[in-house]
PDB file of N, CA and C in Angstrom:
ATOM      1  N   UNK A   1      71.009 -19.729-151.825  1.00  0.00           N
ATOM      2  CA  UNK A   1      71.827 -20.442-152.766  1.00  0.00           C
ATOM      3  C   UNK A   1      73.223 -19.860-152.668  1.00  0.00           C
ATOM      4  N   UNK A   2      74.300 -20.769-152.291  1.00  0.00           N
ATOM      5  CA  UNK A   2      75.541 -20.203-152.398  1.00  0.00           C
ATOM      6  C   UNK A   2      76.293 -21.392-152.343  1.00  0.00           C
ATOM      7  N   UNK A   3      77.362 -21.102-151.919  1.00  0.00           N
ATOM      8  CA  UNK A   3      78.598 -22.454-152.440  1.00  0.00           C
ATOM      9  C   UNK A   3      79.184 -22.822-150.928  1.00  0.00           C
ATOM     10  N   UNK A   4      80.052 -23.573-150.942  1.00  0.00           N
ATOM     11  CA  UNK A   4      80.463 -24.080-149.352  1.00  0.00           C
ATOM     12  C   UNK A   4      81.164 -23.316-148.347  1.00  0.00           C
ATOM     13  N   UNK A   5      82.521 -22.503-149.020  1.00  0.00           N
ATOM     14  CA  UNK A   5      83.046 -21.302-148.594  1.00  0.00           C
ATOM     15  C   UNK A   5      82.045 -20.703-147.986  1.00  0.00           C
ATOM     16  N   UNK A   6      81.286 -20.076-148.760  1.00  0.00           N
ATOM     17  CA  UNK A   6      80.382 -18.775-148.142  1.00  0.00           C
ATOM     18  C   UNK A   6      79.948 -19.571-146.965  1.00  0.00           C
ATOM     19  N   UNK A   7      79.217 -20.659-146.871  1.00  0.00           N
ATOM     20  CA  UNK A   7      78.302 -21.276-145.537  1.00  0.00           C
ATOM     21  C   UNK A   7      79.104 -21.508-144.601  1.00  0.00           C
ATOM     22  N   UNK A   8      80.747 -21.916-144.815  1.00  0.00           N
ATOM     23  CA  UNK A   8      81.541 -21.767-143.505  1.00  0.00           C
ATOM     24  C   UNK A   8      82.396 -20.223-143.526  1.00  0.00           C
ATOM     25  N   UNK A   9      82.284 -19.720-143.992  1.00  0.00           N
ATOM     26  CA  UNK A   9      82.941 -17.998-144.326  1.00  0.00           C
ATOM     27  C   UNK A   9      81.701 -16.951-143.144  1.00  0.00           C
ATOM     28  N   UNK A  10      81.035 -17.371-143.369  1.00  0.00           N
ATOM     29  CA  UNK A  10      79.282 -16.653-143.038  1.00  0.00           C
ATOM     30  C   UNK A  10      78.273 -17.092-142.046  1.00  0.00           C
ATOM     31  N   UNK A  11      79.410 -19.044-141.507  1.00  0.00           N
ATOM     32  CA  UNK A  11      78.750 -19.839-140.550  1.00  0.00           C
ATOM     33  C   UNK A  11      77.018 -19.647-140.663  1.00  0.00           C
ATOM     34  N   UNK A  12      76.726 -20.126-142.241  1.00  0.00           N
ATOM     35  CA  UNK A  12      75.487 -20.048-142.196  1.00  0.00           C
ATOM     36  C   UNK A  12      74.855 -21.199-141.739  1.00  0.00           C
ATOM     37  N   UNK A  13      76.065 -22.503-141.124  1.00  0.00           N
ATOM     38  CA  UNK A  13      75.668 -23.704-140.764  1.00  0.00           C
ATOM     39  C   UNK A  13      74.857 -23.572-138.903  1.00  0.00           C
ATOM     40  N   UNK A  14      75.068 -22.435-138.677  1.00  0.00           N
ATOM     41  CA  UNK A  14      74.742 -21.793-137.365  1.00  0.00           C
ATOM     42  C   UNK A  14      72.831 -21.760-137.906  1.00  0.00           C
ATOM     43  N   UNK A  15      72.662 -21.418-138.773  1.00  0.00           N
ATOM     44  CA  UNK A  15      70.939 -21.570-139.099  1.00  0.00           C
ATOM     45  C   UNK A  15      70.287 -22.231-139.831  1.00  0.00           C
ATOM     46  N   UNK A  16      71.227 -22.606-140.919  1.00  0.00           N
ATOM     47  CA  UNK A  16      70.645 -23.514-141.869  1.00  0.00           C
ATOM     48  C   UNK A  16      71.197 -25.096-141.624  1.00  0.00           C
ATOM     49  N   UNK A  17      70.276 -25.955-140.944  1.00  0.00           N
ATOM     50  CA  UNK A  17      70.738 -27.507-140.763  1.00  0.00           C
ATOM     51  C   UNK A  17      70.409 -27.934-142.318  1.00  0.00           C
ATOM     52  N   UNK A  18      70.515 -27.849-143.236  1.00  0.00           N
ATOM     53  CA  UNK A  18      70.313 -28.834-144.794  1.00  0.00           C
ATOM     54  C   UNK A  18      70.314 -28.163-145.491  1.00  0.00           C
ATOM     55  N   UNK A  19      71.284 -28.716-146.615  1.00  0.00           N
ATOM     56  CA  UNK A  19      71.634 -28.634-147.344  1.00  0.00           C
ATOM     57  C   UNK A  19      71.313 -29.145-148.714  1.00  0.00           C
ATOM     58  N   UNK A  20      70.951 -28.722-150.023  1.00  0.00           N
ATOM     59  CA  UNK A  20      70.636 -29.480-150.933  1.00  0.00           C
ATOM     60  C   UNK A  20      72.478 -29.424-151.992  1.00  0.00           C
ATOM     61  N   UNK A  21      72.928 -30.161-152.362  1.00  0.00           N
ATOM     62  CA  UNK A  21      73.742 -30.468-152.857  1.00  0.00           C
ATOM     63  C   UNK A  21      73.396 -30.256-154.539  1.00  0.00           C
ATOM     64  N   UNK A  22      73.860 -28.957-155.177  1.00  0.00           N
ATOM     65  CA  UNK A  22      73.884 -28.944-156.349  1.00  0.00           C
ATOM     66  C   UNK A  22      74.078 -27.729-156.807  1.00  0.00           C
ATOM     67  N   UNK A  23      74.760 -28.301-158.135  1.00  0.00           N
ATOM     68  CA  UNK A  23      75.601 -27.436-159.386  1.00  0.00           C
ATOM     69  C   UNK A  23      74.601 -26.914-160.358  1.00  0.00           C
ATOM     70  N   UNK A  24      74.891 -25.347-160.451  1.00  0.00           N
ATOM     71  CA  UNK A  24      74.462 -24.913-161.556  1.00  0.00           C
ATOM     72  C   UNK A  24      74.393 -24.198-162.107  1.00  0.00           C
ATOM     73  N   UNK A  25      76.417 -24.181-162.235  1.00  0.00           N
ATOM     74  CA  UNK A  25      77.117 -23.369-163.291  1.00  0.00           C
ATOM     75  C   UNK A  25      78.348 -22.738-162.570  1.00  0.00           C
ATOM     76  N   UNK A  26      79.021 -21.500-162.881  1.00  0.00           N
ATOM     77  CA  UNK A  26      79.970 -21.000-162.440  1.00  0.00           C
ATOM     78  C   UNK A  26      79.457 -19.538-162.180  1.00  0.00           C
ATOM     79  N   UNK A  27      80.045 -19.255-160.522  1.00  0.00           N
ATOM     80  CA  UNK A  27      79.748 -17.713-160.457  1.00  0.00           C
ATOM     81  C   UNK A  27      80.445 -16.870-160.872  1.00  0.00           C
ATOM     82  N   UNK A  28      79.535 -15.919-161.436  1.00  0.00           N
ATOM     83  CA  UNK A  28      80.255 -14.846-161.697  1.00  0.00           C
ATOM     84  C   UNK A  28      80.750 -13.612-160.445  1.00  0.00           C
ATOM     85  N   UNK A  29      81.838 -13.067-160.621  1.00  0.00           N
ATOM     86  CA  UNK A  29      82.113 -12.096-159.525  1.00  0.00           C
ATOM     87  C   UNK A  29      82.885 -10.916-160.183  1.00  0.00           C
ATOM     88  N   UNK A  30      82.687  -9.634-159.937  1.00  0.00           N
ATOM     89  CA  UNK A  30      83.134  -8.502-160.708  1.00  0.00           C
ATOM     90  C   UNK A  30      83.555  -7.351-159.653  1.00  0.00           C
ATOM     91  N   UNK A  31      83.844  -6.141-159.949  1.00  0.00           N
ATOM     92  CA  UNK A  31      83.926  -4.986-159.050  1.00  0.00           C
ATOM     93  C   UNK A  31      83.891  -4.211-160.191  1.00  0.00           C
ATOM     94  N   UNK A  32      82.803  -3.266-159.147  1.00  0.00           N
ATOM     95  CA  UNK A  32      81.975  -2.320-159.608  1.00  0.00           C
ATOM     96  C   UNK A  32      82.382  -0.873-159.468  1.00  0.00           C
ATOM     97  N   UNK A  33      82.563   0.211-159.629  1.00  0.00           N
ATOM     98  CA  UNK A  33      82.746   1.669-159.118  1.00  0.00           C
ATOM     99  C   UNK A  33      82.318   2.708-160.077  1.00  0.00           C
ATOM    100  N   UNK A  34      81.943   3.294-159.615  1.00  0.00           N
ATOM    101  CA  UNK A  34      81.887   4.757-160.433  1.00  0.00           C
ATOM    102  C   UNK A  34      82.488   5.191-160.627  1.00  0.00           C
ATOM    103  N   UNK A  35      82.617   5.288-162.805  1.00  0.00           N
ATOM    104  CA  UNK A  35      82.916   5.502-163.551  1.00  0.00           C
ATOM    105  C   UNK A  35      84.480   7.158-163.077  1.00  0.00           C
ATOM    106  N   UNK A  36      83.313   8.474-162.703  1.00  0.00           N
ATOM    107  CA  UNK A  36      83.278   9.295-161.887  1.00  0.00           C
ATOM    108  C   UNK A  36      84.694   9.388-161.071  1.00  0.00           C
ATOM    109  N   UNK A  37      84.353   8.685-160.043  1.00  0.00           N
ATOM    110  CA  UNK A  37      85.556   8.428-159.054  1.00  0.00           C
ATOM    111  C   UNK A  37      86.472   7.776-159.328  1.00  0.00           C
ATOM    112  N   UNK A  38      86.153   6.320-160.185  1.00  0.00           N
ATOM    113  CA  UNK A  38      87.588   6.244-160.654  1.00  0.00           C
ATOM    114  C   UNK A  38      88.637   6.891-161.836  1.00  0.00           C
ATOM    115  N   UNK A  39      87.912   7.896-162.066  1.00  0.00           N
ATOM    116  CA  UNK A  39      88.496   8.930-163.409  1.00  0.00           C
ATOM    117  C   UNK A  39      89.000   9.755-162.446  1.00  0.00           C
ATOM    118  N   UNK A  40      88.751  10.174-161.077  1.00  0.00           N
ATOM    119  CA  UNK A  40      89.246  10.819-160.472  1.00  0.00           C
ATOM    120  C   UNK A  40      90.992  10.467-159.611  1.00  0.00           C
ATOM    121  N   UNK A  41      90.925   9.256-159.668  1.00  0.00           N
ATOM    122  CA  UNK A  41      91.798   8.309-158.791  1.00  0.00           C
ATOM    123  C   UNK A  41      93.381   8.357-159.745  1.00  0.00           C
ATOM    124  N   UNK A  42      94.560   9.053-158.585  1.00  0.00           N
ATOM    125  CA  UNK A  42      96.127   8.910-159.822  1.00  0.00           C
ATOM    126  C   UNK A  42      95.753   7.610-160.125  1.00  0.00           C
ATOM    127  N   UNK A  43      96.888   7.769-161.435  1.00  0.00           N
ATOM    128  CA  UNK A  43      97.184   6.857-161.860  1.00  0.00           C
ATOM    129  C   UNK A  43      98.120   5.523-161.513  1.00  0.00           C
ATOM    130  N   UNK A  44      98.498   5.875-160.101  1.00  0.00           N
ATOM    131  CA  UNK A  44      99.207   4.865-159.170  1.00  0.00           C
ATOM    132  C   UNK A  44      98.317   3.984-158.642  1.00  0.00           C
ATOM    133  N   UNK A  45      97.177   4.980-158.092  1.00  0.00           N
ATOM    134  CA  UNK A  45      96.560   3.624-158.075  1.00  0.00           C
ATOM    135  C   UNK A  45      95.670   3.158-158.686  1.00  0.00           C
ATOM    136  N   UNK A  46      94.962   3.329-159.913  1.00  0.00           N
ATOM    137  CA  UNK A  46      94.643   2.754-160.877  1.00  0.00           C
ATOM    138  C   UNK A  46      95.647   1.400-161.111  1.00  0.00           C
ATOM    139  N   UNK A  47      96.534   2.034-161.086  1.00  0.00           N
ATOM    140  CA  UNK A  47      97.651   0.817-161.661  1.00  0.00           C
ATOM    141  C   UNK A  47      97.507  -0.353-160.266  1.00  0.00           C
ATOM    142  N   UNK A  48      97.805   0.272-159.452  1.00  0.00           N
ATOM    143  CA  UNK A  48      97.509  -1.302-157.896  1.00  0.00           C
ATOM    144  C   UNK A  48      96.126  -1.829-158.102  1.00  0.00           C
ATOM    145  N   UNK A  49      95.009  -1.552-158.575  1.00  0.00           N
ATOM    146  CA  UNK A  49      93.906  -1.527-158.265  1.00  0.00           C
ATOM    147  C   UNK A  49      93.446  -2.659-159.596  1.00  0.00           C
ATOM    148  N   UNK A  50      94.154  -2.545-160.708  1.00  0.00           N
ATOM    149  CA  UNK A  50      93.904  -3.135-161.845  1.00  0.00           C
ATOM    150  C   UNK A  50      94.036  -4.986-161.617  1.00  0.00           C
ATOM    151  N   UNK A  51      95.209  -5.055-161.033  1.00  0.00           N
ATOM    152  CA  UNK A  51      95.374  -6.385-160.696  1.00  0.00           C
ATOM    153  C   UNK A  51      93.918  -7.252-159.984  1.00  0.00           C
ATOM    154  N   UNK A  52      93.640  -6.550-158.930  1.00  0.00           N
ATOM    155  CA  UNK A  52      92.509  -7.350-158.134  1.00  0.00           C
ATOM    156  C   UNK A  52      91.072  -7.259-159.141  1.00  0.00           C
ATOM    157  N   UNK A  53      91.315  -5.831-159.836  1.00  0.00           N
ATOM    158  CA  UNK A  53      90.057  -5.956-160.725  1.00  0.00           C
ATOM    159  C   UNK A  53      89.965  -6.680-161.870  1.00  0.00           C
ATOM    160  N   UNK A  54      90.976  -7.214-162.567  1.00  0.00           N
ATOM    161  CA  UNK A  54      90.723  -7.711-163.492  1.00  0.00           C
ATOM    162  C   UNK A  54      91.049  -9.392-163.042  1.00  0.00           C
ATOM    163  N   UNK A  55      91.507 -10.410-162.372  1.00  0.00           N
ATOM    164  CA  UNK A  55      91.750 -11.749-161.790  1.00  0.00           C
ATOM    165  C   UNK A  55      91.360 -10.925-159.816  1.00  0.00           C
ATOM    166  N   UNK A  56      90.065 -10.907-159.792  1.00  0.00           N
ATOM    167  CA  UNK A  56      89.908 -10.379-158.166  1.00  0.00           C
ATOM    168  C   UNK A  56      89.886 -11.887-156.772  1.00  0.00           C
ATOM    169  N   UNK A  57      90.022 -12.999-157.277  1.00  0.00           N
ATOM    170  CA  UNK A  57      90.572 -13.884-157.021  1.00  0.00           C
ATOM    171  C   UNK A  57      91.765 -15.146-157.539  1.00  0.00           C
ATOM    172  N   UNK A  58      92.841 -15.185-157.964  1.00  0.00           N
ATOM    173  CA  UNK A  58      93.559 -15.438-159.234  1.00  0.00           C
ATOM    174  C   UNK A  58      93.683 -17.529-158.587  1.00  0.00           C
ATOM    175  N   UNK A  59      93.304 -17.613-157.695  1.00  0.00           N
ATOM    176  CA  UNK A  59      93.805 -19.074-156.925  1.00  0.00           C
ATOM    177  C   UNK A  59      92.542 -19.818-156.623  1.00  0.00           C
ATOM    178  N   UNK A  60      90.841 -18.975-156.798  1.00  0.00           N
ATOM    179  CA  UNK A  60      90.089 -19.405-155.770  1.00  0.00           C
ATOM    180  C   UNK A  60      89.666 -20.584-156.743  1.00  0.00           C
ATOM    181  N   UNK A  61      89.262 -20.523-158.142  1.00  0.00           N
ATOM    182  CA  UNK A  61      89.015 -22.069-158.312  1.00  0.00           C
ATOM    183  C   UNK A  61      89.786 -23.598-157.851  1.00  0.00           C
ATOM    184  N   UNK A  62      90.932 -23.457-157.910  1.00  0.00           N
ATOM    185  CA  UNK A  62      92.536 -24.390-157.470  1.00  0.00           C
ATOM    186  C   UNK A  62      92.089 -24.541-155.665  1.00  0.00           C
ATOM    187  N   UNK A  63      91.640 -23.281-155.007  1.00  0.00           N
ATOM    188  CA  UNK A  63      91.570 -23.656-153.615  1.00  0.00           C
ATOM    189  C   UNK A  63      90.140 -23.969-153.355  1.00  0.00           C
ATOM    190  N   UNK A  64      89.235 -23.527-154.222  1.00  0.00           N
ATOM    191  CA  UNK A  64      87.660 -24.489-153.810  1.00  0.00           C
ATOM    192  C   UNK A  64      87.775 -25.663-153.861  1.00  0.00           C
ATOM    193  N   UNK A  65      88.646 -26.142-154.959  1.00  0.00           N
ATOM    194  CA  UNK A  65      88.970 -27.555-155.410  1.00  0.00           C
ATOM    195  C   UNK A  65      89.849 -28.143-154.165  1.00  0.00           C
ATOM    196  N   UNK A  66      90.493 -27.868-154.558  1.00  0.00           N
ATOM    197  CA  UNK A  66      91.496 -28.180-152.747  1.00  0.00           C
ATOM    198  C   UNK A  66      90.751 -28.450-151.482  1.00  0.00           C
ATOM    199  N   UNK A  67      90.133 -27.391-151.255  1.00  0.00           N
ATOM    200  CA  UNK A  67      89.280 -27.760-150.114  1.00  0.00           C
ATOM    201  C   UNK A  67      88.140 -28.058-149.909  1.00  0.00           C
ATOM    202  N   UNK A  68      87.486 -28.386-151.241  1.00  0.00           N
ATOM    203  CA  UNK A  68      85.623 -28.631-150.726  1.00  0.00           C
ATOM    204  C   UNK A  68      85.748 -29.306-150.259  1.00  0.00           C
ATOM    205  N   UNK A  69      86.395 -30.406-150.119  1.00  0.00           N
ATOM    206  CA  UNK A  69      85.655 -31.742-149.113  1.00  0.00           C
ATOM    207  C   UNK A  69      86.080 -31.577-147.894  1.00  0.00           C
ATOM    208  N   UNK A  70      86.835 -30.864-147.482  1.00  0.00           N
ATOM    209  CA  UNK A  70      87.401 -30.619-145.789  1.00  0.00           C
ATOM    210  C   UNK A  70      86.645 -29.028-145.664  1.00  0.00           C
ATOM    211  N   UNK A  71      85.878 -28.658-146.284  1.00  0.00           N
ATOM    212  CA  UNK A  71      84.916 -27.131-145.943  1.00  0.00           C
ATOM    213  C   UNK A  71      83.439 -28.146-145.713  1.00  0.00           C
ATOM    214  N   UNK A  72      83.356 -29.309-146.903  1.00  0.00           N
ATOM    215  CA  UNK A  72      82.015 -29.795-146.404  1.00  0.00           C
ATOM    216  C   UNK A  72      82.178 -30.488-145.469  1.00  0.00           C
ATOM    217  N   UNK A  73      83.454 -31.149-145.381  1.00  0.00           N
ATOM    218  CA  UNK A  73      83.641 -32.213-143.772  1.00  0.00           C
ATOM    219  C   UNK A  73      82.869 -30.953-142.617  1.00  0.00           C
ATOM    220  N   UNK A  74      83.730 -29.610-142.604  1.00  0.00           N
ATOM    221  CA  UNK A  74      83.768 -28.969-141.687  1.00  0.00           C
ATOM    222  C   UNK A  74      81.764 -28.416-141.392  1.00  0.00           C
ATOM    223  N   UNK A  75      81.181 -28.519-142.430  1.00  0.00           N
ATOM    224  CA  UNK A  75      79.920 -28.087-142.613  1.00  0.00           C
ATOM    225  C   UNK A  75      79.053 -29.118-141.885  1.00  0.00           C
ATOM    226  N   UNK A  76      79.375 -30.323-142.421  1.00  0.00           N
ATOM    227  CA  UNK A  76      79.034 -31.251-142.048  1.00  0.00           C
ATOM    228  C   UNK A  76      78.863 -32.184-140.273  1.00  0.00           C
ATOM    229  N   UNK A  77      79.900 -31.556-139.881  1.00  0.00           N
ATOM    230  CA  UNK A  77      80.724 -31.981-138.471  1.00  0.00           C
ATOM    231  C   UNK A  77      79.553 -30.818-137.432  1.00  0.00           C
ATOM    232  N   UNK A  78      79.330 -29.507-138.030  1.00  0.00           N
ATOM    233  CA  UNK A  78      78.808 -28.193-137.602  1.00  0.00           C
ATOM    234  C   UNK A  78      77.411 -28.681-137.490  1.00  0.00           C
ATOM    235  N   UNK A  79      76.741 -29.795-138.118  1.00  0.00           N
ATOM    236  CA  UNK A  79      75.343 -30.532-138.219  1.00  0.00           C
ATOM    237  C   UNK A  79      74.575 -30.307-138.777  1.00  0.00           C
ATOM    238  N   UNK A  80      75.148 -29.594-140.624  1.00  0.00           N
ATOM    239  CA  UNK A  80      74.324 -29.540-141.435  1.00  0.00           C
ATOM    240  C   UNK A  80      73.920 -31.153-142.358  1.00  0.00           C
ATOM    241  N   UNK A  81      73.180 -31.408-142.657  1.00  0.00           N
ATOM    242  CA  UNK A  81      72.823 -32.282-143.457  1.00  0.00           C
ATOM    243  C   UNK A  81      72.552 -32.305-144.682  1.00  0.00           C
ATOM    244  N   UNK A  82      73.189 -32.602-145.713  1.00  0.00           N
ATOM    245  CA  UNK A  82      73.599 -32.828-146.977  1.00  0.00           C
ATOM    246  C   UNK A  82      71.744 -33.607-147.311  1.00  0.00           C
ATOM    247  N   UNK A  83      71.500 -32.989-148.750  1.00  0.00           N
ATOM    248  CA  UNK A  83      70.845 -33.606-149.297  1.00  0.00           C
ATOM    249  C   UNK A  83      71.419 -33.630-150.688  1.00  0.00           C
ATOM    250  N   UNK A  84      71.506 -35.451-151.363  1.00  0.00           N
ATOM    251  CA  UNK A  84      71.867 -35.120-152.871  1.00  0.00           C
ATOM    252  C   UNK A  84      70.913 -35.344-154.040  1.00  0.00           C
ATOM    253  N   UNK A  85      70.714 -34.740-154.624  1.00  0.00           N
ATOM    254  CA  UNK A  85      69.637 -35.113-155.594  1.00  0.00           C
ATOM    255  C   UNK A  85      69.735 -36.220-156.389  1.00  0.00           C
ATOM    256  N   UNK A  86      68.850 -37.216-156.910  1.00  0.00           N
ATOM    257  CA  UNK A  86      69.246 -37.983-158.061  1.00  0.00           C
ATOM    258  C   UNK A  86      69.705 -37.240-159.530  1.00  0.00           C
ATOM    259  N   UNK A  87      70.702 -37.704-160.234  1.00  0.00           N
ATOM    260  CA  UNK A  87      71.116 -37.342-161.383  1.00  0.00           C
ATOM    261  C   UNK A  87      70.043 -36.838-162.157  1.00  0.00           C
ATOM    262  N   UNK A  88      69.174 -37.015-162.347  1.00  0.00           N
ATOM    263  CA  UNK A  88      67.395 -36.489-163.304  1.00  0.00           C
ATOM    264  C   UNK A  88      67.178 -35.893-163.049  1.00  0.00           C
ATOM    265  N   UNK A  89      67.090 -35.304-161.540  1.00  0.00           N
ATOM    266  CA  UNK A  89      66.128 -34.048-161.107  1.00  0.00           C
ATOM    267  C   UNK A  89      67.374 -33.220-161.088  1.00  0.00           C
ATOM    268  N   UNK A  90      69.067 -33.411-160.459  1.00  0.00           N
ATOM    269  CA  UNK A  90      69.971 -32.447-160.794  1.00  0.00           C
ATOM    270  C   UNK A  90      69.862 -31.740-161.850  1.00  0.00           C
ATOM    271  N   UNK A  91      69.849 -32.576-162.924  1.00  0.00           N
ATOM    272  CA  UNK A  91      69.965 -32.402-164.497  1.00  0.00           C
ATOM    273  C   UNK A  91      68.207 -31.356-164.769  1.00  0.00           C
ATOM    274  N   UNK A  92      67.491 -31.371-164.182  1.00  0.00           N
ATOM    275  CA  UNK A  92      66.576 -30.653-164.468  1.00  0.00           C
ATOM    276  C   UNK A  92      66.411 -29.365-163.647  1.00  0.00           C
ATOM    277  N   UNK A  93      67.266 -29.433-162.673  1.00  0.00           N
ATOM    278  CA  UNK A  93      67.469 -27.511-161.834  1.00  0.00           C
ATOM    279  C   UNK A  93      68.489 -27.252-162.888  1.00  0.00           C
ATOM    280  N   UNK A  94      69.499 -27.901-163.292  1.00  0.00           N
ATOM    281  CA  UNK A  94      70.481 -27.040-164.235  1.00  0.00           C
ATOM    282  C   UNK A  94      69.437 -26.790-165.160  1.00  0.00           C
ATOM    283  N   UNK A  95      69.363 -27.438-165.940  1.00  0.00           N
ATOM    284  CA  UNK A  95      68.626 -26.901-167.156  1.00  0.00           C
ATOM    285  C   UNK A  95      67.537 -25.967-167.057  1.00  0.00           C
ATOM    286  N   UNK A  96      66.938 -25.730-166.365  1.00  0.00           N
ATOM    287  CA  UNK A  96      65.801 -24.356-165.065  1.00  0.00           C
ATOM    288  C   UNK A  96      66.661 -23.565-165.091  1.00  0.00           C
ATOM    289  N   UNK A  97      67.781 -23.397-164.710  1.00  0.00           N
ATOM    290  CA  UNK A  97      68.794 -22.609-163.910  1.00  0.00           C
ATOM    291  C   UNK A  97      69.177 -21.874-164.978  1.00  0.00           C
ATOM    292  N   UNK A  98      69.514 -22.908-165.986  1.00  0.00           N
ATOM    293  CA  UNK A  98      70.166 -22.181-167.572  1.00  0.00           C
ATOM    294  C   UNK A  98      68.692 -21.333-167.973  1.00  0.00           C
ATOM    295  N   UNK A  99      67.791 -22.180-168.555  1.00  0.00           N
ATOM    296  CA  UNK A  99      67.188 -21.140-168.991  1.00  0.00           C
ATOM    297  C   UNK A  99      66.471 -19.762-168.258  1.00  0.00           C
ATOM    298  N   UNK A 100      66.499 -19.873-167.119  1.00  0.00           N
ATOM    299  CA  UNK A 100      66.123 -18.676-166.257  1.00  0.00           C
ATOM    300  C   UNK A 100      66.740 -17.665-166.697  1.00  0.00           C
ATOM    301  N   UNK A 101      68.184 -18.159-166.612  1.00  0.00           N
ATOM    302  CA  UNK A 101      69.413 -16.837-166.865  1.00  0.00           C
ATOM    303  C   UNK A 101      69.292 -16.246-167.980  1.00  0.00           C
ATOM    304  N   UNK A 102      69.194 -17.406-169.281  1.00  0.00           N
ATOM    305  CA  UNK A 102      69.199 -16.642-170.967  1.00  0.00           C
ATOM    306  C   UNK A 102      67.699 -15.890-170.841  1.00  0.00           C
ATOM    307  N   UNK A 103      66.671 -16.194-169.993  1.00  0.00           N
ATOM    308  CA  UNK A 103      65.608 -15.251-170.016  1.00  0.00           C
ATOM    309  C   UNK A 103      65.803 -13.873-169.494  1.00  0.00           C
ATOM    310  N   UNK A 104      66.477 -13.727-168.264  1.00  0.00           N
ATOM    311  CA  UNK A 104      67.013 -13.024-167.670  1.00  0.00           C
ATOM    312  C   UNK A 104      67.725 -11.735-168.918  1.00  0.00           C
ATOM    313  N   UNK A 105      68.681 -12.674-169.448  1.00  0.00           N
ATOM    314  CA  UNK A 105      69.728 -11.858-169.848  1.00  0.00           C
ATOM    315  C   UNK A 105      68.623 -10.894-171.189  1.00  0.00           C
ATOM    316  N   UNK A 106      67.739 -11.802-171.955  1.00  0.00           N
ATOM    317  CA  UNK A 106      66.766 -11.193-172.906  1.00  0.00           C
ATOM    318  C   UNK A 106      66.262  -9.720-172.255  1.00  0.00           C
ATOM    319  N   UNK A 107      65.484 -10.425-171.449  1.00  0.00           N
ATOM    320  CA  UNK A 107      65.103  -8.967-170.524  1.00  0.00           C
ATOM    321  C   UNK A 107      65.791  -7.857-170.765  1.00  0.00           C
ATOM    322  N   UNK A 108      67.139  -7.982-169.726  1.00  0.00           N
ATOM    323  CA  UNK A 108      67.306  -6.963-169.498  1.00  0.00           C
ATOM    324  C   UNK A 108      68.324  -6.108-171.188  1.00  0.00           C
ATOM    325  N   UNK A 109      68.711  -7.009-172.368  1.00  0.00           N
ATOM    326  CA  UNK A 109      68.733  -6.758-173.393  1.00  0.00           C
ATOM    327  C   UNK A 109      67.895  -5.980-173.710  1.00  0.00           C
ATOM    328  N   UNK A 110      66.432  -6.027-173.727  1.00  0.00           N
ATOM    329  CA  UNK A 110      65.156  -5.729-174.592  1.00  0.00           C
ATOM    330  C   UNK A 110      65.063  -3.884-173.613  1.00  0.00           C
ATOM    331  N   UNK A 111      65.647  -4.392-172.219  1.00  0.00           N
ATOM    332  CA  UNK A 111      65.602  -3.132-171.638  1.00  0.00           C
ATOM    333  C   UNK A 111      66.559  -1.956-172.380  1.00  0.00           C
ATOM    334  N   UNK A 112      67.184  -2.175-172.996  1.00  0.00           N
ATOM    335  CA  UNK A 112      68.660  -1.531-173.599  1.00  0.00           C
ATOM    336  C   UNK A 112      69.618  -1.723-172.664  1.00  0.00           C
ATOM    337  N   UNK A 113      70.067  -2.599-171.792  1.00  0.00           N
ATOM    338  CA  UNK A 113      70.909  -2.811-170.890  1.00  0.00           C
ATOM    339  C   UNK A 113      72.104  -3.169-172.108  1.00  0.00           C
ATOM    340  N   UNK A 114      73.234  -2.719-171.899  1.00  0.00           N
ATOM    341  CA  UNK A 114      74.372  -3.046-172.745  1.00  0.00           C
ATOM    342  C   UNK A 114      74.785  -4.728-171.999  1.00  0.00           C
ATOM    343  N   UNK A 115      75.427  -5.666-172.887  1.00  0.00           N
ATOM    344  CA  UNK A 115      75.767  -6.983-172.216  1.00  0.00           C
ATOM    345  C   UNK A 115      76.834  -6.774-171.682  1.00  0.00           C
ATOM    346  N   UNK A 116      77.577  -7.397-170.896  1.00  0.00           N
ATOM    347  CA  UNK A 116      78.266  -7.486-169.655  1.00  0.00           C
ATOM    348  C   UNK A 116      79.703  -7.667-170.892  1.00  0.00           C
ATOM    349  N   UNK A 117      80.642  -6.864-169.800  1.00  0.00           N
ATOM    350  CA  UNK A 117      81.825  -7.095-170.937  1.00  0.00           C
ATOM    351  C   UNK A 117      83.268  -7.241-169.610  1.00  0.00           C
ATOM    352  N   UNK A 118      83.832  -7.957-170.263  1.00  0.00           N
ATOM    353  CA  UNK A 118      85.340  -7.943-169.098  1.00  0.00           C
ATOM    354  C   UNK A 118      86.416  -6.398-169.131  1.00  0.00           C
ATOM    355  N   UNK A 119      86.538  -5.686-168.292  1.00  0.00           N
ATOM    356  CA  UNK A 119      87.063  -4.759-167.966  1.00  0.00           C
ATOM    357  C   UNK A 119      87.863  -4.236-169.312  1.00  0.00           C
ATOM    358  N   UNK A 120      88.087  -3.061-169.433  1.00  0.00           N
ATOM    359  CA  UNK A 120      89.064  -2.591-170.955  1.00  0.00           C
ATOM    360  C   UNK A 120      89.913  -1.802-170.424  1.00  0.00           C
ATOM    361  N   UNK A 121      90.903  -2.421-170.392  1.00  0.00           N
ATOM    362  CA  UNK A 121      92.249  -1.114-169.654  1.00  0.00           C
ATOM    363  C   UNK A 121      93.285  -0.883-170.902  1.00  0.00           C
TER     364      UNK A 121
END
């Protein structure tokens, strides 16, 4: 499961001929480091480092949009084959998809996992 970028980024069209066509939801993407090392790191570059960590792509929704249909042309041309679902069964992997995740997220709650929070500088 991944998005169109990655399959021409990763030329996963080199193994995978088909494609199922579908949405379900927005990814999340973060950067990670130890705590540790970055307490260790001047404060110069803390300061360069803050930008990419907090917007670590600041354009990529505007350029997925821009280019999906000339990344799927390009996917497409490579001889993958698109499958699209009917609207009913789409509508029923999202709704799978959603509740997987809020189960997910219970879990690892019930584990004492703290919930996910956007960076605090």
């Amino acid at each position: 499961m991944t998005c169109p970028p990655l399959i021409q980024g990763f030329k996963l069209y080199e193994v995978a001929k088909h494609a199922t066509v579908l949405t379900l939801g927005c990814v999340s993407e973060g950067t990670v480091m130890n705590l540790n090392a970055w307490n260790k790191l001047p404060e110069p570059q803390k300061k360069d480092h803050r930008p990419g960590v907090l917007q670590p792509l600041p354009d990529h929704g505007r350029a997925d949009q821009k280019d999906y249909k000339a990344i799927m042309g390009e996917i497409g041309s490579a001889g993958v084959k698109f499958i699209d679902l009917p609207k009913a069964e789409a509508d029923q992997w999202y709704k799978k998809f959603q509740d997987v995740t809020r189960a997910w997220v219970k879990d690892l709650e019930a584990k004492g996992c703290p919930p996910a929070r956007p960076w605090a500088s």
